[in-house]
C-alpha atoms as a PDB file:
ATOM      1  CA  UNK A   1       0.000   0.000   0.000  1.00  0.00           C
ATOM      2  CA  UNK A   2       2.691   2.356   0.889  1.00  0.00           C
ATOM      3  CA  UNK A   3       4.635   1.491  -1.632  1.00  0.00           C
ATOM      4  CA  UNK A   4       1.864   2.390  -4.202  1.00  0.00           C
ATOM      5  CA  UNK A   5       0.888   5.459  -2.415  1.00  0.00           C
ATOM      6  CA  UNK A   6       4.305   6.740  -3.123  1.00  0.00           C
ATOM      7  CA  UNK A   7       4.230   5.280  -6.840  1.00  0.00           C
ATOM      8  CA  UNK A   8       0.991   7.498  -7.684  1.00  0.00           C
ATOM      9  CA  UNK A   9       2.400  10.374  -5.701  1.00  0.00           C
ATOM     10  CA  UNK A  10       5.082  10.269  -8.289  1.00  0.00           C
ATOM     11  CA  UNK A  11       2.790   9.733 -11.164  1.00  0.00           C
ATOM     12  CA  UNK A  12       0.010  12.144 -10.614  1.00  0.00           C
ATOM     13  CA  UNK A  13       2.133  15.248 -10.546  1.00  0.00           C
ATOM     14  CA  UNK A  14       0.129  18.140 -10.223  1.00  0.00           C
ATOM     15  CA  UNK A  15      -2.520  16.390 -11.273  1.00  0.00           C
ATOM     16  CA  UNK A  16      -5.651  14.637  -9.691  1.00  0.00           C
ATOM     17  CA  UNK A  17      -5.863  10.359  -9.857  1.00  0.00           C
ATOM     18  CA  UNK A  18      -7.706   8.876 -12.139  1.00  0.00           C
ATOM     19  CA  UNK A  19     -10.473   6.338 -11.077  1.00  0.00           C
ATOM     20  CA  UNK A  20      -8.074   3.487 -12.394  1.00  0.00           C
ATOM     21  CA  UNK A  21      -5.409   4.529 -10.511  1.00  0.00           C
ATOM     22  CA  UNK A  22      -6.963   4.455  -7.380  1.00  0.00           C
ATOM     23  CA  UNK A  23      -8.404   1.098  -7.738  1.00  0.00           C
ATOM     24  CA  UNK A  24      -5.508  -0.311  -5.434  1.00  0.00           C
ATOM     25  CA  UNK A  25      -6.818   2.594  -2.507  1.00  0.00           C
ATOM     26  CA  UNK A  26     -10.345   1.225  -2.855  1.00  0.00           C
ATOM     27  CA  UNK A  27      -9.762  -2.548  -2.733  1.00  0.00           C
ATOM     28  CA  UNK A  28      -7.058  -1.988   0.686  1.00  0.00           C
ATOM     29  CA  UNK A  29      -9.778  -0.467   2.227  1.00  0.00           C
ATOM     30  CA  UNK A  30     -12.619  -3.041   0.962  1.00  0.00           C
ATOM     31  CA  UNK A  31      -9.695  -5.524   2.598  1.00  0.00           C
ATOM     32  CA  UNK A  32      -8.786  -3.709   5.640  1.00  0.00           C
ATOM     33  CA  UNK A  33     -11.088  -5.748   8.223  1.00  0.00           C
ATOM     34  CA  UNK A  34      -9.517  -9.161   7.222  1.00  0.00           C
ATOM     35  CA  UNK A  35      -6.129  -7.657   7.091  1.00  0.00           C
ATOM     36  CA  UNK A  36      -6.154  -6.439  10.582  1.00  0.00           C
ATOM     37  CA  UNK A  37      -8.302  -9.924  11.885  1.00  0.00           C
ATOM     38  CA  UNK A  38      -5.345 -12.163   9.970  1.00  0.00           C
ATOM     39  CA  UNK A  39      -2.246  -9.538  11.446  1.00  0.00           C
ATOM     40  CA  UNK A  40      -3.627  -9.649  14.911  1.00  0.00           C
ATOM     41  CA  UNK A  41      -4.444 -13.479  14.516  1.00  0.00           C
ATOM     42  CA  UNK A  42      -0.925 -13.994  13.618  1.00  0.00           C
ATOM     43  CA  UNK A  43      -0.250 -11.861  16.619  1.00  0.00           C
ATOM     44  CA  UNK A  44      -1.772 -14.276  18.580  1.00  0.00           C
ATOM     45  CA  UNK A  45      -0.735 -17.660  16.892  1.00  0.00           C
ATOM     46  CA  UNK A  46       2.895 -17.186  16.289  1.00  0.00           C
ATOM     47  CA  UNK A  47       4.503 -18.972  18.410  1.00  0.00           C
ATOM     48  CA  UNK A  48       2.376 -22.090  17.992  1.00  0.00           C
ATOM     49  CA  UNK A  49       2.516 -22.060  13.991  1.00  0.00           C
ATOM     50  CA  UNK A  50       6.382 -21.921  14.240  1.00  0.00           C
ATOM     51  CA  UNK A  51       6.043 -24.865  17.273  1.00  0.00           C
ATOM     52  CA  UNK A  52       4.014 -26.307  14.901  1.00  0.00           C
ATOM     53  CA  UNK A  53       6.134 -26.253  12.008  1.00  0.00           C
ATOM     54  CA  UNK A  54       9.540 -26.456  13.938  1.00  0.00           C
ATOM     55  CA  UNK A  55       7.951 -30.117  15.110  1.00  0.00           C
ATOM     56  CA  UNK A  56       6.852 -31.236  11.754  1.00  0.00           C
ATOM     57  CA  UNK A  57      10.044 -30.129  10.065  1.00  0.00           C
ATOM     58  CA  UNK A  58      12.030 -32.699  12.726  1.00  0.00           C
ATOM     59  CA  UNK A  59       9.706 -35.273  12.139  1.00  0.00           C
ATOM     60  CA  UNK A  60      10.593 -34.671   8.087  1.00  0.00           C
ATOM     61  CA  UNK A  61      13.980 -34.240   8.679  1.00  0.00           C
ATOM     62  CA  UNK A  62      15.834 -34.674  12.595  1.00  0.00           C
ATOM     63  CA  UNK A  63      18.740 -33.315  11.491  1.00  0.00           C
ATOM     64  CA  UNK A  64      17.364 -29.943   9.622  1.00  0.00           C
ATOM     65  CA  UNK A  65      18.438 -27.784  12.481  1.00  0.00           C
ATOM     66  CA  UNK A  66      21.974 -29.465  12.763  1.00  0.00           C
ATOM     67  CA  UNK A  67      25.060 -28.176  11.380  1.00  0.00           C
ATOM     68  CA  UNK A  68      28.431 -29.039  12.188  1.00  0.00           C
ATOM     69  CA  UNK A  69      27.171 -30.799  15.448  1.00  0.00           C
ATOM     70  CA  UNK A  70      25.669 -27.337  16.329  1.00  0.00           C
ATOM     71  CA  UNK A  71      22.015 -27.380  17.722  1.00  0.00           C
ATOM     72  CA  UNK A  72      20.546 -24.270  15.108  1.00  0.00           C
ATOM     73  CA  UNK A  73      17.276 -24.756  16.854  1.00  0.00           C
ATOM     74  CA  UNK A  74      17.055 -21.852  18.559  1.00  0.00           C
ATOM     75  CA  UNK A  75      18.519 -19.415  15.972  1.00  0.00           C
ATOM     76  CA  UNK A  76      15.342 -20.636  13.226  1.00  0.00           C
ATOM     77  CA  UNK A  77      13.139 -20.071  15.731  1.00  0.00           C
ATOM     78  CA  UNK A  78      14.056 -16.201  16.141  1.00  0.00           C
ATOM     79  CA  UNK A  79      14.851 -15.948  12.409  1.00  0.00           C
ATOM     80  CA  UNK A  80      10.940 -17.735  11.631  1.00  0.00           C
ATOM     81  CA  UNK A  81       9.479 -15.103  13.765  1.00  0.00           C
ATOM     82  CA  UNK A  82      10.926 -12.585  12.364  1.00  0.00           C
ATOM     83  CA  UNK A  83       9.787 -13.114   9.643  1.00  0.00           C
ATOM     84  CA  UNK A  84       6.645 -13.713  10.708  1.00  0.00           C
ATOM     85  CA  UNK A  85       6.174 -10.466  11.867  1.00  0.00           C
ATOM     86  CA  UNK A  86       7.204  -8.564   8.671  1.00  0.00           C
ATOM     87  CA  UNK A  87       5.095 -10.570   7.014  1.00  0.00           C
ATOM     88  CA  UNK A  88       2.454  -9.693   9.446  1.00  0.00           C
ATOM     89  CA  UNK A  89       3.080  -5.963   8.455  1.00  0.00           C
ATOM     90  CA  UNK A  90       2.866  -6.503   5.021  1.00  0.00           C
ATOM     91  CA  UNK A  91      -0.695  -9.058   5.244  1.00  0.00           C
ATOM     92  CA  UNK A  92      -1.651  -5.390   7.242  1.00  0.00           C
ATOM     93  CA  UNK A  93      -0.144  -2.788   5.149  1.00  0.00           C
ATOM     94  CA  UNK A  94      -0.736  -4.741   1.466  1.00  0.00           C
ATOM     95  CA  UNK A  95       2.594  -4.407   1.086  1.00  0.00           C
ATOM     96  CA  UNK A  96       4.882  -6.971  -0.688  1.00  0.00           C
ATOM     97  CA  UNK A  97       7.143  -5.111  -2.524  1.00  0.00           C
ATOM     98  CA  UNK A  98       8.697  -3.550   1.038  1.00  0.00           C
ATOM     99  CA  UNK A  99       8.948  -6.678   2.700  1.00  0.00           C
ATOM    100  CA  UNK A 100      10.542  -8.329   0.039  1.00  0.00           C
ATOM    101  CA  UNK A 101      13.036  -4.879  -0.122  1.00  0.00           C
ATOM    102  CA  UNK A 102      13.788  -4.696   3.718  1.00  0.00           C
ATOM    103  CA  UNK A 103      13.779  -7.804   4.774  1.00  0.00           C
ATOM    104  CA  UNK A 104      13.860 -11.045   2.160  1.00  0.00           C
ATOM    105  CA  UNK A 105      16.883  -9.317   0.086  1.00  0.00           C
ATOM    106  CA  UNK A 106      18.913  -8.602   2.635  1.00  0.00           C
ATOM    107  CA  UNK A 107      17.906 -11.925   4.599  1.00  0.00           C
ATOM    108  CA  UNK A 108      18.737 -13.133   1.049  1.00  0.00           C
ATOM    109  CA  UNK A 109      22.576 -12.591   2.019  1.00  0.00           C
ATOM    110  CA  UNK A 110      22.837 -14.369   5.301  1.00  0.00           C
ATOM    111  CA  UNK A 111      20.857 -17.172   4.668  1.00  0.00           C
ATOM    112  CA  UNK A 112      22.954 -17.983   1.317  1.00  0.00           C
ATOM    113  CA  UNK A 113      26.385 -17.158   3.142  1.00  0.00           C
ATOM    114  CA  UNK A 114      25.312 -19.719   6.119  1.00  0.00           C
ATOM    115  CA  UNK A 115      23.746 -22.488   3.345  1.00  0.00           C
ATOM    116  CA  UNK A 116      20.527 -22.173   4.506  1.00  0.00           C
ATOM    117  CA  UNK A 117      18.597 -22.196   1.737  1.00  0.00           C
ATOM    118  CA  UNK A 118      17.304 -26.088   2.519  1.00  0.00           C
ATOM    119  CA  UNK A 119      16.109 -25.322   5.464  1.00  0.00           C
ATOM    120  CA  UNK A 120      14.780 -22.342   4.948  1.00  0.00           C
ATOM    121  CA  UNK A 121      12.713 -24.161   1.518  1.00  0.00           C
ATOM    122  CA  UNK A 122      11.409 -26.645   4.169  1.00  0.00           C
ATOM    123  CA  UNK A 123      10.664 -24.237   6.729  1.00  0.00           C
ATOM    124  CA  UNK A 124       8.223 -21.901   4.371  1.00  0.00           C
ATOM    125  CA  UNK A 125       6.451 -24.886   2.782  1.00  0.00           C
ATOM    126  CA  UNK A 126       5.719 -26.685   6.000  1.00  0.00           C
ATOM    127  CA  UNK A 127       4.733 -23.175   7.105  1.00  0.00           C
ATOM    128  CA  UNK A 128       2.460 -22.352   4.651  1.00  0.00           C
ATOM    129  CA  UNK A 129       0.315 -26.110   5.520  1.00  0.00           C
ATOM    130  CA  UNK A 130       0.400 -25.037   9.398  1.00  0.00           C
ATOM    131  CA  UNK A 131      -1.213 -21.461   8.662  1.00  0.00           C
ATOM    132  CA  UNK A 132      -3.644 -23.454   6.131  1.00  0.00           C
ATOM    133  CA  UNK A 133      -4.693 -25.375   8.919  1.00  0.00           C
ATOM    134  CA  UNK A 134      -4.611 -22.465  11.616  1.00  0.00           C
ATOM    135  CA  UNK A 135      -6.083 -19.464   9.889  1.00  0.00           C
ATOM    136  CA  UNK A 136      -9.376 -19.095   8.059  1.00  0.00           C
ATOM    137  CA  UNK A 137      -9.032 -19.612   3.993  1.00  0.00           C
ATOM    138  CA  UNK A 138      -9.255 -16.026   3.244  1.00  0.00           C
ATOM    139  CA  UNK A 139      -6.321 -15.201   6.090  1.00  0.00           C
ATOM    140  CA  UNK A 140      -4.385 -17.657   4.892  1.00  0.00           C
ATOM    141  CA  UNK A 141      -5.339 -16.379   1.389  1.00  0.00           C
ATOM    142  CA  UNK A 142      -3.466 -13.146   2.400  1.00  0.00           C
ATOM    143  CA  UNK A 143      -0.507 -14.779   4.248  1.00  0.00           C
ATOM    144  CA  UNK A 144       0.717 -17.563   2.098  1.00  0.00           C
ATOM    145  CA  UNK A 145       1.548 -15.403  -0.540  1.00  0.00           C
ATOM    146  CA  UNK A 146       3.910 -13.694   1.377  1.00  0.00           C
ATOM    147  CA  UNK A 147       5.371 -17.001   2.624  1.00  0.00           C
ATOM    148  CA  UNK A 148       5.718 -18.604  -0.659  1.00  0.00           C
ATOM    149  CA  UNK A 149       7.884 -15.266  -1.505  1.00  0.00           C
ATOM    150  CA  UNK A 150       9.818 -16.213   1.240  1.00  0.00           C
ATOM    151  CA  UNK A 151      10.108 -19.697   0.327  1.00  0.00           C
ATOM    152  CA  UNK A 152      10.992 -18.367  -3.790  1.00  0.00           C
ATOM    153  CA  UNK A 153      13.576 -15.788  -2.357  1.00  0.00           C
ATOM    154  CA  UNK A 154      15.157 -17.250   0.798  1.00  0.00           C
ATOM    155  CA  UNK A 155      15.462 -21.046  -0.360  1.00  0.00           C
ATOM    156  CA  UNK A 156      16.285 -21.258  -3.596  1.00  0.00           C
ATOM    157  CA  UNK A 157      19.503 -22.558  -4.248  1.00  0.00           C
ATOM    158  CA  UNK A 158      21.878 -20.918  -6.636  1.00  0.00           C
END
Protein backbone atom coordinates (compact mmCIF):
# COMPACT_ATOMS: atom_id res chain seq x y z
CA UNK A 1 0.00 0.00 0.00
CA UNK A 2 2.69 2.36 0.89
CA UNK A 3 4.64 1.49 -1.63
CA UNK A 4 1.86 2.39 -4.20
CA UNK A 5 0.89 5.46 -2.42
CA UNK A 6 4.30 6.74 -3.12
CA UNK A 7 4.23 5.28 -6.84
CA UNK A 8 0.99 7.50 -7.68
CA UNK A 9 2.40 10.37 -5.70
CA UNK A 10 5.08 10.27 -8.29
CA UNK A 11 2.79 9.73 -11.16
CA UNK A 12 0.01 12.14 -10.61
CA UNK A 13 2.13 15.25 -10.55
CA UNK A 14 0.13 18.14 -10.22
CA UNK A 15 -2.52 16.39 -11.27
CA UNK A 16 -5.65 14.64 -9.69
CA UNK A 17 -5.86 10.36 -9.86
CA UNK A 18 -7.71 8.88 -12.14
CA UNK A 19 -10.47 6.34 -11.08
CA UNK A 20 -8.07 3.49 -12.39
CA UNK A 21 -5.41 4.53 -10.51
CA UNK A 22 -6.96 4.46 -7.38
CA UNK A 23 -8.40 1.10 -7.74
CA UNK A 24 -5.51 -0.31 -5.43
CA UNK A 25 -6.82 2.59 -2.51
CA UNK A 26 -10.34 1.23 -2.86
CA UNK A 27 -9.76 -2.55 -2.73
CA UNK A 28 -7.06 -1.99 0.69
CA UNK A 29 -9.78 -0.47 2.23
CA UNK A 30 -12.62 -3.04 0.96
CA UNK A 31 -9.70 -5.52 2.60
CA UNK A 32 -8.79 -3.71 5.64
CA UNK A 33 -11.09 -5.75 8.22
CA UNK A 34 -9.52 -9.16 7.22
CA UNK A 35 -6.13 -7.66 7.09
CA UNK A 36 -6.15 -6.44 10.58
CA UNK A 37 -8.30 -9.92 11.88
CA UNK A 38 -5.35 -12.16 9.97
CA UNK A 39 -2.25 -9.54 11.45
CA UNK A 40 -3.63 -9.65 14.91
CA UNK A 41 -4.44 -13.48 14.52
CA UNK A 42 -0.93 -13.99 13.62
CA UNK A 43 -0.25 -11.86 16.62
CA UNK A 44 -1.77 -14.28 18.58
CA UNK A 45 -0.73 -17.66 16.89
CA UNK A 46 2.90 -17.19 16.29
CA UNK A 47 4.50 -18.97 18.41
CA UNK A 48 2.38 -22.09 17.99
CA UNK A 49 2.52 -22.06 13.99
CA UNK A 50 6.38 -21.92 14.24
CA UNK A 51 6.04 -24.87 17.27
CA UNK A 52 4.01 -26.31 14.90
CA UNK A 53 6.13 -26.25 12.01
CA UNK A 54 9.54 -26.46 13.94
CA UNK A 55 7.95 -30.12 15.11
CA UNK A 56 6.85 -31.24 11.75
CA UNK A 57 10.04 -30.13 10.06
CA UNK A 58 12.03 -32.70 12.73
CA UNK A 59 9.71 -35.27 12.14
CA UNK A 60 10.59 -34.67 8.09
CA UNK A 61 13.98 -34.24 8.68
CA UNK A 62 15.83 -34.67 12.60
CA UNK A 63 18.74 -33.31 11.49
CA UNK A 64 17.36 -29.94 9.62
CA UNK A 65 18.44 -27.78 12.48
CA UNK A 66 21.97 -29.46 12.76
CA UNK A 67 25.06 -28.18 11.38
CA UNK A 68 28.43 -29.04 12.19
CA UNK A 69 27.17 -30.80 15.45
CA UNK A 70 25.67 -27.34 16.33
CA UNK A 71 22.02 -27.38 17.72
CA UNK A 72 20.55 -24.27 15.11
CA UNK A 73 17.28 -24.76 16.85
CA UNK A 74 17.05 -21.85 18.56
CA UNK A 75 18.52 -19.41 15.97
CA UNK A 76 15.34 -20.64 13.23
CA UNK A 77 13.14 -20.07 15.73
CA UNK A 78 14.06 -16.20 16.14
CA UNK A 79 14.85 -15.95 12.41
CA UNK A 80 10.94 -17.74 11.63
CA UNK A 81 9.48 -15.10 13.76
CA UNK A 82 10.93 -12.58 12.36
CA UNK A 83 9.79 -13.11 9.64
CA UNK A 84 6.65 -13.71 10.71
CA UNK A 85 6.17 -10.47 11.87
CA UNK A 86 7.20 -8.56 8.67
CA UNK A 87 5.09 -10.57 7.01
CA UNK A 88 2.45 -9.69 9.45
CA UNK A 89 3.08 -5.96 8.45
CA UNK A 90 2.87 -6.50 5.02
CA UNK A 91 -0.70 -9.06 5.24
CA UNK A 92 -1.65 -5.39 7.24
CA UNK A 93 -0.14 -2.79 5.15
CA UNK A 94 -0.74 -4.74 1.47
CA UNK A 95 2.59 -4.41 1.09
CA UNK A 96 4.88 -6.97 -0.69
CA UNK A 97 7.14 -5.11 -2.52
CA UNK A 98 8.70 -3.55 1.04
CA UNK A 99 8.95 -6.68 2.70
CA UNK A 100 10.54 -8.33 0.04
CA UNK A 101 13.04 -4.88 -0.12
CA UNK A 102 13.79 -4.70 3.72
CA UNK A 103 13.78 -7.80 4.77
CA UNK A 104 13.86 -11.04 2.16
CA UNK A 105 16.88 -9.32 0.09
CA UNK A 106 18.91 -8.60 2.63
CA UNK A 107 17.91 -11.92 4.60
CA UNK A 108 18.74 -13.13 1.05
CA UNK A 109 22.58 -12.59 2.02
CA UNK A 110 22.84 -14.37 5.30
CA UNK A 111 20.86 -17.17 4.67
CA UNK A 112 22.95 -17.98 1.32
CA UNK A 113 26.39 -17.16 3.14
CA UNK A 114 25.31 -19.72 6.12
CA UNK A 115 23.75 -22.49 3.35
CA UNK A 116 20.53 -22.17 4.51
CA UNK A 117 18.60 -22.20 1.74
CA UNK A 118 17.30 -26.09 2.52
CA UNK A 119 16.11 -25.32 5.46
CA UNK A 120 14.78 -22.34 4.95
CA UNK A 121 12.71 -24.16 1.52
CA UNK A 122 11.41 -26.64 4.17
CA UNK A 123 10.66 -24.24 6.73
CA UNK A 124 8.22 -21.90 4.37
CA UNK A 125 6.45 -24.89 2.78
CA UNK A 126 5.72 -26.69 6.00
CA UNK A 127 4.73 -23.17 7.11
CA UNK A 128 2.46 -22.35 4.65
CA UNK A 129 0.31 -26.11 5.52
CA UNK A 130 0.40 -25.04 9.40
CA UNK A 131 -1.21 -21.46 8.66
CA UNK A 132 -3.64 -23.45 6.13
CA UNK A 133 -4.69 -25.37 8.92
CA UNK A 134 -4.61 -22.46 11.62
CA UNK A 135 -6.08 -19.46 9.89
CA UNK A 136 -9.38 -19.09 8.06
CA UNK A 137 -9.03 -19.61 3.99
CA UNK A 138 -9.25 -16.03 3.24
CA UNK A 139 -6.32 -15.20 6.09
CA UNK A 140 -4.39 -17.66 4.89
CA UNK A 141 -5.34 -16.38 1.39
CA UNK A 142 -3.47 -13.15 2.40
CA UNK A 143 -0.51 -14.78 4.25
CA UNK A 144 0.72 -17.56 2.10
CA UNK A 145 1.55 -15.40 -0.54
CA UNK A 146 3.91 -13.69 1.38
CA UNK A 147 5.37 -17.00 2.62
CA UNK A 148 5.72 -18.60 -0.66
CA UNK A 149 7.88 -15.27 -1.50
CA UNK A 150 9.82 -16.21 1.24
CA UNK A 151 10.11 -19.70 0.33
CA UNK A 152 10.99 -18.37 -3.79
CA UNK A 153 13.58 -15.79 -2.36
CA UNK A 154 15.16 -17.25 0.80
CA UNK A 155 15.46 -21.05 -0.36
CA UNK A 156 16.28 -21.26 -3.60
CA UNK A 157 19.50 -22.56 -4.25
CA UNK A 158 21.88 -20.92 -6.64
Amino acid sequence: MLSQLERLTREIDGRYASDAELTFAIDYVRSFNLRVQTYQRLQELETTLVQQTYTKMRSIDPSVFSHGGDDLSAKWKRDTLRVMRYVAVAVLMDDTETFRERLLLWFQTIMRAFGAQRSCNLTYQVLQEVVKQSLTAPQANLVCPLLELSRRTLGTLT
